[in-house]
C-alpha atoms as a PDB file:
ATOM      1  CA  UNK A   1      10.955   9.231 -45.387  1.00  0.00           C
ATOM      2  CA  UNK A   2      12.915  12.256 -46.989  1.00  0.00           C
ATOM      3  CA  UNK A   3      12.054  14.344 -44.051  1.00  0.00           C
ATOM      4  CA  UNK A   4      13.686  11.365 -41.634  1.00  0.00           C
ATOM      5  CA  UNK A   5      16.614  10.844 -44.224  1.00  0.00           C
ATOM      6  CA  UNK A   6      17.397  15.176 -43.811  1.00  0.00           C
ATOM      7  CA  UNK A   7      16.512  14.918 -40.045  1.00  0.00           C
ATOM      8  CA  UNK A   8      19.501  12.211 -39.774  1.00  0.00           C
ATOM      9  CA  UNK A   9      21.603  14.185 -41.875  1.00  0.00           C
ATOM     10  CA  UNK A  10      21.371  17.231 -39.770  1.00  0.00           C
ATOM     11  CA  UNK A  11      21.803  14.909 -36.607  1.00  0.00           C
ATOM     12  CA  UNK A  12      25.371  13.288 -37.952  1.00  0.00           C
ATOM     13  CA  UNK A  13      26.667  16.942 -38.860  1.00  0.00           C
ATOM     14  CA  UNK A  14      26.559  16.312 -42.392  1.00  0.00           C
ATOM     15  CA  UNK A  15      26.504  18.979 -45.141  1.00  0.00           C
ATOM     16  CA  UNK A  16      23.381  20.771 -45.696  1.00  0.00           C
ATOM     17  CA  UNK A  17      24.444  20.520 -49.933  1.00  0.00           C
ATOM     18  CA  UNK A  18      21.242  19.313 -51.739  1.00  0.00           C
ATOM     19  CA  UNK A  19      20.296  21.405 -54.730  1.00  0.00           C
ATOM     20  CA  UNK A  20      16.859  22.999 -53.744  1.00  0.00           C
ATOM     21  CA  UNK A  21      16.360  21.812 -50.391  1.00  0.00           C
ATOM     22  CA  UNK A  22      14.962  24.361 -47.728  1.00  0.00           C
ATOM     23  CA  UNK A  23      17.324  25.118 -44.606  1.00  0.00           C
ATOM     24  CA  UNK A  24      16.913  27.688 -41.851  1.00  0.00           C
ATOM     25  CA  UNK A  25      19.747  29.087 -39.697  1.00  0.00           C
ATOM     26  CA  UNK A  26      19.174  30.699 -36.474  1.00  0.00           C
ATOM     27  CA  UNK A  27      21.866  33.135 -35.463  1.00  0.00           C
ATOM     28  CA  UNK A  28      21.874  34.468 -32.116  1.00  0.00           C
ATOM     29  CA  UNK A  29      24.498  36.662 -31.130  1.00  0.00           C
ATOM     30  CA  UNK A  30      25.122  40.482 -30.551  1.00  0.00           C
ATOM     31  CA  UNK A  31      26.702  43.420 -32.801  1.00  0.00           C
ATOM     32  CA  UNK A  32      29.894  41.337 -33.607  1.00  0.00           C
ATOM     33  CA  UNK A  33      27.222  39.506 -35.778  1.00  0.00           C
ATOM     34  CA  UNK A  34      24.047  42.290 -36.518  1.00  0.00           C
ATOM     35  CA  UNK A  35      26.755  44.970 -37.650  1.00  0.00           C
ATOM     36  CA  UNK A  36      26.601  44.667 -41.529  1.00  0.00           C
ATOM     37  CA  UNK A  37      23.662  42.469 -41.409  1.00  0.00           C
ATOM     38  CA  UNK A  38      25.472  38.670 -41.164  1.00  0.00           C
ATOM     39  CA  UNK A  39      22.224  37.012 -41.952  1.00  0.00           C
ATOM     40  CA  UNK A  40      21.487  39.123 -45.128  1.00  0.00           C
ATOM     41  CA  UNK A  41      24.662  39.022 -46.654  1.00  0.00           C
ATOM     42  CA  UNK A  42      24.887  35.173 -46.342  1.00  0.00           C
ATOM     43  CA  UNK A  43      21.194  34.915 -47.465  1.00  0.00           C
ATOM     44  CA  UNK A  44      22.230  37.230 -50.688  1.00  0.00           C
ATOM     45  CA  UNK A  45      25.511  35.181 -51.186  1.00  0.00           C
ATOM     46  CA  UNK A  46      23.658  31.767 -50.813  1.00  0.00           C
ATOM     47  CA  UNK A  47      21.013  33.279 -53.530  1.00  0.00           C
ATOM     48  CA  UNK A  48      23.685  33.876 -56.341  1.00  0.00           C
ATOM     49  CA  UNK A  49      25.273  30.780 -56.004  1.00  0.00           C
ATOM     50  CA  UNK A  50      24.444  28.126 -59.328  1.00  0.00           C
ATOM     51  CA  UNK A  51      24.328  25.066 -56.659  1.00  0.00           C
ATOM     52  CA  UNK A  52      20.077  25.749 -56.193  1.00  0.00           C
ATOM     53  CA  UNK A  53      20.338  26.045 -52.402  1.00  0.00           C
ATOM     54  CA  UNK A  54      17.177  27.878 -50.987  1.00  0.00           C
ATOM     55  CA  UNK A  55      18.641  28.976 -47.670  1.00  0.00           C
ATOM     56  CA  UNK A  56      17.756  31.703 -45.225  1.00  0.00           C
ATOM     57  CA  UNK A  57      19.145  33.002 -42.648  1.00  0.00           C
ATOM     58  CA  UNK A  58      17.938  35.503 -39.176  1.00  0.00           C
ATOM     59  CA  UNK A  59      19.260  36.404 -36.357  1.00  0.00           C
ATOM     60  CA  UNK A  60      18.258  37.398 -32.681  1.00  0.00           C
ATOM     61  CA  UNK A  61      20.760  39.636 -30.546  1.00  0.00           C
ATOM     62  CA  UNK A  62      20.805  43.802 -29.288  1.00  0.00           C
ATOM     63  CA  UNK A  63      24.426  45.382 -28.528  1.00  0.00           C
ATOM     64  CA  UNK A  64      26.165  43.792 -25.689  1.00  0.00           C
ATOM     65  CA  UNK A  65      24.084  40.667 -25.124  1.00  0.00           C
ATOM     66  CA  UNK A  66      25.456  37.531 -23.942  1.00  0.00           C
ATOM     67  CA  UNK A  67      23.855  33.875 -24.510  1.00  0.00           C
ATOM     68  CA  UNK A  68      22.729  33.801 -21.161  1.00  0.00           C
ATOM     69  CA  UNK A  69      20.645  36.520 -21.240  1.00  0.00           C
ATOM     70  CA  UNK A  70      19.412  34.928 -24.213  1.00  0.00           C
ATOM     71  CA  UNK A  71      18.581  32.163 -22.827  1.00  0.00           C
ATOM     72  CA  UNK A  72      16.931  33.419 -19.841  1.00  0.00           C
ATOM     73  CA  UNK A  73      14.410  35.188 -21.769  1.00  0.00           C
ATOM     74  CA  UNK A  74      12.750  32.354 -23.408  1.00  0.00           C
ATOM     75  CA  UNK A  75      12.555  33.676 -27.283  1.00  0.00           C
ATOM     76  CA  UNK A  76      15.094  31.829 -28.857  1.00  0.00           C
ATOM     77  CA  UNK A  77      14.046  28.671 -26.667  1.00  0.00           C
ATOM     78  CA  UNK A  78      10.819  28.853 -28.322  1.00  0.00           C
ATOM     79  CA  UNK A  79      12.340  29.578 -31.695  1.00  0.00           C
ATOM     80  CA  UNK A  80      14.325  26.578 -31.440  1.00  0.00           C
ATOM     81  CA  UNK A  81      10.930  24.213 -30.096  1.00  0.00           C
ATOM     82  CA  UNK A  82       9.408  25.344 -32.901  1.00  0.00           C
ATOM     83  CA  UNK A  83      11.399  22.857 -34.874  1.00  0.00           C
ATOM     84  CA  UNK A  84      11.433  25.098 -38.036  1.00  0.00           C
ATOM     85  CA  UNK A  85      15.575  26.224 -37.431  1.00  0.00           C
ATOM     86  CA  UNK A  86      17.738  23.182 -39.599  1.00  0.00           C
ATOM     87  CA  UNK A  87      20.650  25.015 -37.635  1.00  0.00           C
ATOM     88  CA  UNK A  88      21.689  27.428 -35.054  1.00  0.00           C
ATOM     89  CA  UNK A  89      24.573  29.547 -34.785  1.00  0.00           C
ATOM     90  CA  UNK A  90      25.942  30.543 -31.386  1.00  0.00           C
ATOM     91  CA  UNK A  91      27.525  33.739 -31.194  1.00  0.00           C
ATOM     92  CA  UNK A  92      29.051  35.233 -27.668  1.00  0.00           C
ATOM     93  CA  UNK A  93      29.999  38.673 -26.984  1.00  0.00           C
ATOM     94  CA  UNK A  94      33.195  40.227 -26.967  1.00  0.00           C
ATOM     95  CA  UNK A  95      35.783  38.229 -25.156  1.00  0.00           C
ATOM     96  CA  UNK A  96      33.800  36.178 -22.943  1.00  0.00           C
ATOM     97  CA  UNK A  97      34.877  33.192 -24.161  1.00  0.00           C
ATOM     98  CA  UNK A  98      38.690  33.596 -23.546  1.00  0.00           C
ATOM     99  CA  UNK A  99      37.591  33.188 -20.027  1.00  0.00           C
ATOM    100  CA  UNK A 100      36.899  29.121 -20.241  1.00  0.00           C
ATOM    101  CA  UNK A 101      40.940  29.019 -21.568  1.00  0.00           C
ATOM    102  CA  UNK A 102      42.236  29.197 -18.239  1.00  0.00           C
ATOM    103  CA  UNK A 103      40.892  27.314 -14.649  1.00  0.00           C
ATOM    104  CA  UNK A 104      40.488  30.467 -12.915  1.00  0.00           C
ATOM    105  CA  UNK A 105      38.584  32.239 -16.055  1.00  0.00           C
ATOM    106  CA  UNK A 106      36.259  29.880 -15.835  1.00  0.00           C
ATOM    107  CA  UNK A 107      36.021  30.438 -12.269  1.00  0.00           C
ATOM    108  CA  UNK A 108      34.128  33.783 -13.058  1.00  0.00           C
ATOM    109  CA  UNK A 109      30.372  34.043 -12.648  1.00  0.00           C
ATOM    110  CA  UNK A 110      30.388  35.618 -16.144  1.00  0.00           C
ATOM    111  CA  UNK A 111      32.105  32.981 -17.401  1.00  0.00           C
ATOM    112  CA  UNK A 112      30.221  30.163 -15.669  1.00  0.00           C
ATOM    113  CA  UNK A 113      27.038  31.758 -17.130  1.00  0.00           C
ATOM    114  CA  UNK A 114      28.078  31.312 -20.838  1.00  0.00           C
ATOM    115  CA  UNK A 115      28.939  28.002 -20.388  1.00  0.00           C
ATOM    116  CA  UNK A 116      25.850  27.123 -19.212  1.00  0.00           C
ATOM    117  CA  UNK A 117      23.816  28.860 -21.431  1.00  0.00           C
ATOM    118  CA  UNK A 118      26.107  27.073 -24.742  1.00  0.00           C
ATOM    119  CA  UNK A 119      25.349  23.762 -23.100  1.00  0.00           C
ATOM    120  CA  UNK A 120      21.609  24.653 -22.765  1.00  0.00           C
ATOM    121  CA  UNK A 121      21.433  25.347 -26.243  1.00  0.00           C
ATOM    122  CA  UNK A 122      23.397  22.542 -27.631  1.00  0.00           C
ATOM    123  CA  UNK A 123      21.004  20.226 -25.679  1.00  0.00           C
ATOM    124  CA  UNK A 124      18.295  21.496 -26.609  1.00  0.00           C
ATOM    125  CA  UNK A 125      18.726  21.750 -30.173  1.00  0.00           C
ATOM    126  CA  UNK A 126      19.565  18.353 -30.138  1.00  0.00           C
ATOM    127  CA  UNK A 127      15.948  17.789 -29.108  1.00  0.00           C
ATOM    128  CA  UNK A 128      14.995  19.173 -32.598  1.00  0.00           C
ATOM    129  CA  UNK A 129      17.441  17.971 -34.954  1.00  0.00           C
ATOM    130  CA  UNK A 130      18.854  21.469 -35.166  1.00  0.00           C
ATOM    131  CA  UNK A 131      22.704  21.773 -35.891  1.00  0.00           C
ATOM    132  CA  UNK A 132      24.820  23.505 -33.819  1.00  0.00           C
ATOM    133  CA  UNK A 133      27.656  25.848 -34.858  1.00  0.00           C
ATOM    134  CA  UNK A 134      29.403  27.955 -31.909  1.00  0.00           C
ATOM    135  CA  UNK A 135      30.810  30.936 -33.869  1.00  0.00           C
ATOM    136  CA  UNK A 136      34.399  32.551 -32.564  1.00  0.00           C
ATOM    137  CA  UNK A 137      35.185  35.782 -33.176  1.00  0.00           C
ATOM    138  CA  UNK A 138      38.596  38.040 -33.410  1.00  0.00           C
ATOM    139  CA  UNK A 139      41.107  39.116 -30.762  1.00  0.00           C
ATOM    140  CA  UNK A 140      43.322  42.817 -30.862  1.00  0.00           C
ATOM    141  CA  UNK A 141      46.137  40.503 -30.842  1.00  0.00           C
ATOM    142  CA  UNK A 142      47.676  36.894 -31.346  1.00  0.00           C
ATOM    143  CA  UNK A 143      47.888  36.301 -27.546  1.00  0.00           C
ATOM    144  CA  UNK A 144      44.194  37.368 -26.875  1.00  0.00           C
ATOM    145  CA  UNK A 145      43.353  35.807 -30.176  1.00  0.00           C
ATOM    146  CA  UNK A 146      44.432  32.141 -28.574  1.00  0.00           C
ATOM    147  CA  UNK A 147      42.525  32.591 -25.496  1.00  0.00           C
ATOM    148  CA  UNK A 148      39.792  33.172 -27.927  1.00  0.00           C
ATOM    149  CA  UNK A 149      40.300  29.920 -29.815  1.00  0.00           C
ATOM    150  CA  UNK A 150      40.861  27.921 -26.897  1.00  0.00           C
ATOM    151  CA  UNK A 151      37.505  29.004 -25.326  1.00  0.00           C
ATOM    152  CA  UNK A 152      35.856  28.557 -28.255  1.00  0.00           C
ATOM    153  CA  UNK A 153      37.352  24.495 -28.490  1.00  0.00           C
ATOM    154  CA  UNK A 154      36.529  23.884 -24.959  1.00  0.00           C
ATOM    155  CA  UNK A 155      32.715  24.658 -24.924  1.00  0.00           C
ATOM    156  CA  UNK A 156      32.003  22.400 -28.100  1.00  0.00           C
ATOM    157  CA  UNK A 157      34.217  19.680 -26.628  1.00  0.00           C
ATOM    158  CA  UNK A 158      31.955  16.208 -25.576  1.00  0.00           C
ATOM    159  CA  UNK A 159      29.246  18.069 -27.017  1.00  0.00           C
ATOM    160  CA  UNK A 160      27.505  17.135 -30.681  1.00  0.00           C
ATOM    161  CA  UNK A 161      28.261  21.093 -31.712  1.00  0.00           C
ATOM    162  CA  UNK A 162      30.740  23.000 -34.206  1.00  0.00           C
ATOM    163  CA  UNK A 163      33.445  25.200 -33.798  1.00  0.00           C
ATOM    164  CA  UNK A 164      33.595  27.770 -36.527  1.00  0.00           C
ATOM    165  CA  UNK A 165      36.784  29.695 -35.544  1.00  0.00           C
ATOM    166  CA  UNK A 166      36.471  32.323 -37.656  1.00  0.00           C
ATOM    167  CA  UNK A 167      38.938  34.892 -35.667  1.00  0.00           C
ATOM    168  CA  UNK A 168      42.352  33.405 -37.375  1.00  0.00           C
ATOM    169  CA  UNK A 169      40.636  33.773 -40.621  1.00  0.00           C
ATOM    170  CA  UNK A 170      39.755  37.435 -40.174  1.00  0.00           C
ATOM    171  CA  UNK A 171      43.135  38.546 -38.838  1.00  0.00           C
ATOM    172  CA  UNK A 172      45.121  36.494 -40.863  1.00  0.00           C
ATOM    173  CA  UNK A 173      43.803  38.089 -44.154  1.00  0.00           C
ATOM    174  CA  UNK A 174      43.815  41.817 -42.886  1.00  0.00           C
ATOM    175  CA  UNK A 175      47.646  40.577 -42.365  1.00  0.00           C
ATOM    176  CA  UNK A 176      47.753  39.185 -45.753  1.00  0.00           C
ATOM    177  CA  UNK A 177      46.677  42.119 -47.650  1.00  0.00           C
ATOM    178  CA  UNK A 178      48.738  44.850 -46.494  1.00  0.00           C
ATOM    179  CA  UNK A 179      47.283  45.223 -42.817  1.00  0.00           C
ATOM    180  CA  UNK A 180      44.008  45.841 -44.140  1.00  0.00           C
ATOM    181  CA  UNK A 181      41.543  46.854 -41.363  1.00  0.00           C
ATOM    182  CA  UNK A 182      39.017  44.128 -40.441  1.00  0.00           C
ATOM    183  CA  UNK A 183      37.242  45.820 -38.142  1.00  0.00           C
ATOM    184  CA  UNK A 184      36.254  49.542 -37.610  1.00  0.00           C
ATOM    185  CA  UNK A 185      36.444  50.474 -34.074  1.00  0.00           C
ATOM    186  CA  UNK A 186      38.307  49.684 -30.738  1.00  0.00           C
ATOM    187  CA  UNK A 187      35.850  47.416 -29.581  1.00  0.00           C
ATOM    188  CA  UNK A 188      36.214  44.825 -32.901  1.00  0.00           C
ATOM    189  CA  UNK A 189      33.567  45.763 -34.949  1.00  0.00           C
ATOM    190  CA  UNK A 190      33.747  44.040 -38.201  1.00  0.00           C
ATOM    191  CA  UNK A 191      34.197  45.630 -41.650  1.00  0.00           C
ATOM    192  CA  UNK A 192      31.876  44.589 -44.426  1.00  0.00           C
ATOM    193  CA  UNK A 193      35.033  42.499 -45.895  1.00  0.00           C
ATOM    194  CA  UNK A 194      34.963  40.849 -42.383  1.00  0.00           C
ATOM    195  CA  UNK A 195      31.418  39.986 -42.052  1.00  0.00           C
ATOM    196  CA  UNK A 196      31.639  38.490 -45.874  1.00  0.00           C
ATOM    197  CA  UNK A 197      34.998  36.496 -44.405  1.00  0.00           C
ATOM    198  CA  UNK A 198      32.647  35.131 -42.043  1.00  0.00           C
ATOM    199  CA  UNK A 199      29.215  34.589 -44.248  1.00  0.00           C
ATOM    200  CA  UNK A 200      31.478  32.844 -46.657  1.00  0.00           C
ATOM    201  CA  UNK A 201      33.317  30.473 -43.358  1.00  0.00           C
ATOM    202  CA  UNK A 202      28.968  29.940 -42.776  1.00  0.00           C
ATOM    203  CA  UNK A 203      28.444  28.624 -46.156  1.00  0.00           C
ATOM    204  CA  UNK A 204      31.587  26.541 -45.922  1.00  0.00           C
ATOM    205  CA  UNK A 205      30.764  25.364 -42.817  1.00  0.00           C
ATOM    206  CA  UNK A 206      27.376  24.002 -43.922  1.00  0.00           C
ATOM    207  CA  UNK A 207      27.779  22.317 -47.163  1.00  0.00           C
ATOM    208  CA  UNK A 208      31.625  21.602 -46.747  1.00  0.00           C
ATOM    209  CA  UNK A 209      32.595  23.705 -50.038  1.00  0.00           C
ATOM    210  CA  UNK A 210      33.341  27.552 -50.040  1.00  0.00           C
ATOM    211  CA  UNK A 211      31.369  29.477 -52.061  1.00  0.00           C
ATOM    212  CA  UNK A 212      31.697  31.152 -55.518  1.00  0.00           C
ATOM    213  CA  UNK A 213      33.168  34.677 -56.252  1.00  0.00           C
ATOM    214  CA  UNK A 214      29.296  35.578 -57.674  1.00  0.00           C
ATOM    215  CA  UNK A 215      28.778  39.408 -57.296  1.00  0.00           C
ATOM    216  CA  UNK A 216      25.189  39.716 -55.328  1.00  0.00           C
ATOM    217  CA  UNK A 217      23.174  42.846 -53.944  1.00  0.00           C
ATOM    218  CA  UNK A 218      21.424  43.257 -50.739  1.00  0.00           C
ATOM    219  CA  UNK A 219      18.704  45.689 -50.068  1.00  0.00           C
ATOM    220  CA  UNK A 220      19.345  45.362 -46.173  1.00  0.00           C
ATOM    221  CA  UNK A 221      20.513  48.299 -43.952  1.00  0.00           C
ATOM    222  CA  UNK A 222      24.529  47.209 -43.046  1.00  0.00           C
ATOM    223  CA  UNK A 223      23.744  48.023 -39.754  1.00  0.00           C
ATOM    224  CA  UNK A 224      25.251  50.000 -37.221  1.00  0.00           C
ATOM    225  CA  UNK A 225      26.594  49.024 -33.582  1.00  0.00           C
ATOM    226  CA  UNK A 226      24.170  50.557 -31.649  1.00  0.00           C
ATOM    227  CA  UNK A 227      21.105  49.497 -34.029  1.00  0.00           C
ATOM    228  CA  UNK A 228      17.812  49.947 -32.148  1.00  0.00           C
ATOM    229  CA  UNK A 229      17.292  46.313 -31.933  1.00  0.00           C
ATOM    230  CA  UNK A 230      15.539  44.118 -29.474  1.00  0.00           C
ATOM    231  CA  UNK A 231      15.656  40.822 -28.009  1.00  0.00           C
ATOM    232  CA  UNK A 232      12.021  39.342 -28.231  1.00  0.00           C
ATOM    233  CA  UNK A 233      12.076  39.425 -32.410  1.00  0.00           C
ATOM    234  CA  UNK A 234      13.918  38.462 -34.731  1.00  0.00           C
ATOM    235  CA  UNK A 235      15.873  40.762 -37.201  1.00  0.00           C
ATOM    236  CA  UNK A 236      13.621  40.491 -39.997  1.00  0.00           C
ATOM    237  CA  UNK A 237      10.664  41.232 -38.334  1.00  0.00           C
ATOM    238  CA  UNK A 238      11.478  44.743 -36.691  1.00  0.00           C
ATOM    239  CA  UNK A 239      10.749  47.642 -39.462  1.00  0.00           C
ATOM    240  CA  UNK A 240      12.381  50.090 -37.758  1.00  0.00           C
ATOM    241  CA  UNK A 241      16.127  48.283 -38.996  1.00  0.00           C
ATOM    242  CA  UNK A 242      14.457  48.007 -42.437  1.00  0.00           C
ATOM    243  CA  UNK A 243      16.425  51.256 -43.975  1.00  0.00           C
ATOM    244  CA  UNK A 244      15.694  53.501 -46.823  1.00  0.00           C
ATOM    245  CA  UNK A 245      16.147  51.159 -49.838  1.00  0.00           C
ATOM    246  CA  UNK A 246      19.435  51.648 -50.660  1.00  0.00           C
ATOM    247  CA  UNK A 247      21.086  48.887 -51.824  1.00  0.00           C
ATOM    248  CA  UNK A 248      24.273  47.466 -51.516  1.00  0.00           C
ATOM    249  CA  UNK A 249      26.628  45.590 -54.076  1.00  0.00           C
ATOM    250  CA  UNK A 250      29.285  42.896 -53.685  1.00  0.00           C
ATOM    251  CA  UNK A 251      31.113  42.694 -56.980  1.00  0.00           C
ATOM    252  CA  UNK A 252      33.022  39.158 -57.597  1.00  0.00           C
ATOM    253  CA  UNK A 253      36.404  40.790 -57.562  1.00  0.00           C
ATOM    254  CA  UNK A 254      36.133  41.855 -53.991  1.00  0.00           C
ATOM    255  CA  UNK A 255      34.807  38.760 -53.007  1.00  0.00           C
ATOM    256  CA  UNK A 256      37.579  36.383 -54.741  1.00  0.00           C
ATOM    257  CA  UNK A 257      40.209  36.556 -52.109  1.00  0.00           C
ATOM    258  CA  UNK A 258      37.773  36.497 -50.019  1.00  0.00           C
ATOM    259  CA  UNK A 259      36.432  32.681 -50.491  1.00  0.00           C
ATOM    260  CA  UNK A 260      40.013  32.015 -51.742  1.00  0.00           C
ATOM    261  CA  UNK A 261      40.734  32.261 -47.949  1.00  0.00           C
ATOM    262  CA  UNK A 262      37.573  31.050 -46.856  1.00  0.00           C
ATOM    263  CA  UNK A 263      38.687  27.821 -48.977  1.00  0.00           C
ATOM    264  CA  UNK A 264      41.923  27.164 -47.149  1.00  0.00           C
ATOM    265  CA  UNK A 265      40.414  27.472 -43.875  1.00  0.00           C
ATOM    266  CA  UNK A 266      41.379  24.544 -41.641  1.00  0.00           C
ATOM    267  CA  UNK A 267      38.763  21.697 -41.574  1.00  0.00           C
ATOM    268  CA  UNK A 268      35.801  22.008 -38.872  1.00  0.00           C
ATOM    269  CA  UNK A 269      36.463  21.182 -35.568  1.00  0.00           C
ATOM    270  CA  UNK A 270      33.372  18.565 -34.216  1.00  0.00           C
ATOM    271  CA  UNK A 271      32.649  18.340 -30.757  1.00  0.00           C
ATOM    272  CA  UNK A 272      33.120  14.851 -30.875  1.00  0.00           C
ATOM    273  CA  UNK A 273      30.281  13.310 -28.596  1.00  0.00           C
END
């Protein structure tokens, strides 16, 4: 019965918030989401919080993959069928989805192809309970950064999945705090303070409250853009990204204005099937 009660829990989109229960959270995406290891800083931030959760988080992606390559080589599919994933974050690359904001974008094989492959996913999560969030990601400027958003809106509308815009929230707070740089190279890389932005929009996300300024550590590599990754594993289980043991530490000063902004992030956006 209290495996039923979680499954319908997960199934109406509610907040994965009881003390001590087990989650998993399947991220597949690309560098906009490996570069300083998403999945291990939200794992480490999720550890220090006082609310008990036992969450963990992994992720499946190499530089410059899309979802439909993902999905057209079967591992995540089998990840998902495996039923052990509570929920799964979608993740596209670059600017693909600004394409779907305009009729002729989504005209675009490229653009037809992601589509397809977030409605493939969404399905077929739904199969296992899983909950869906599709993660947005940051433009080089407002205009771009619209397209973005819009995108983003139209492949979770009709459908049971989750927009987590998190691109207004990263620009809007390197605005905020003196044009502090959010990401680290022309292509959009994010800065550590950006991937926290977003771990801490995860968290929110799932249990419906922001997190705690609690200082963690992580002993995981903040990887690289061009991280010798591959597609058929997921991160945790390639030693080759598992670094030299250095470890890295988020005090709770940096990360106050951090969930401050995280905590005044617009409500989430449901797909509303």
């Amino acid at each position: 019965m209290r495996r039923f009660l979680f499954a319908m829990l997960l199934l109406l989109g509610a907040p994965l918030s009881r003390a001590g229960e087990n989650a998993q959270v399947l991220v597949v995406g690309n560098s906009l989401t490996y570069v300083n290891d998403l999945p291990a800083l939200f794992n480490a931030m999720v550890d220090a919080q006082p609310d008990g959760l036992r969450w963990h988080a992994d992720l499946v992606g190499v530089p410059g993959g899309s979802l439909g390559e993902r999905w057209n080589d079967g591992f995540v599919a089998k990840e998902i069928a495996s039923g052990r994933w509570q929920a799964l974050v979608l993740q596209e690359r670059g600017g693909t989805l600004a394409c779907l904001a305009s009729p002729q974008g989504r005209e675009e094989a490229e653009c037809a192809a992601s589509l397809a492959a977030h409605k493939r996913f969404i399905d077929l999560a739904g199969k296992y309970n899983a909950r869906v969030i599709v993660l947005g990601t940051w433009g080089p400027d407002a205009i771009w950064q619209g397209k973005l958003s819009r995108g983003l809106h139209r492949v979770v509308n009709g459908t049971k999945a989750e927009a987590l815009d998190v691109g207004p929230l990263v620009r809007d707070y390197g605005k905020a705090h003196g044009g502090q740089a959010m990401t680290t190279d022309a292509i959009g890389h994010p800065s550590i303070d950006a991937s926290l932005l977003v771990a801490g929009a995860l968290y929110r996300q799932l249990t419906g409250n922001a997190p705690q300024a609690v200082a963690f550590e992580t002993k995981s590599p903040m990887l690289p853009p061009l991280a010798a990754i591959t597609a058929d594993k997921l991160l945790s289980q390639q030693p080759q990204l598992a670094g030299d043991g250095s470890v890295t530490k988020i005090e709770a000063a940096r990360l106050q204005p951090l969930v401050t902004a995280v905590a005044e992030m617009p409500a989430p956006l449901k797909g509303g099937k």
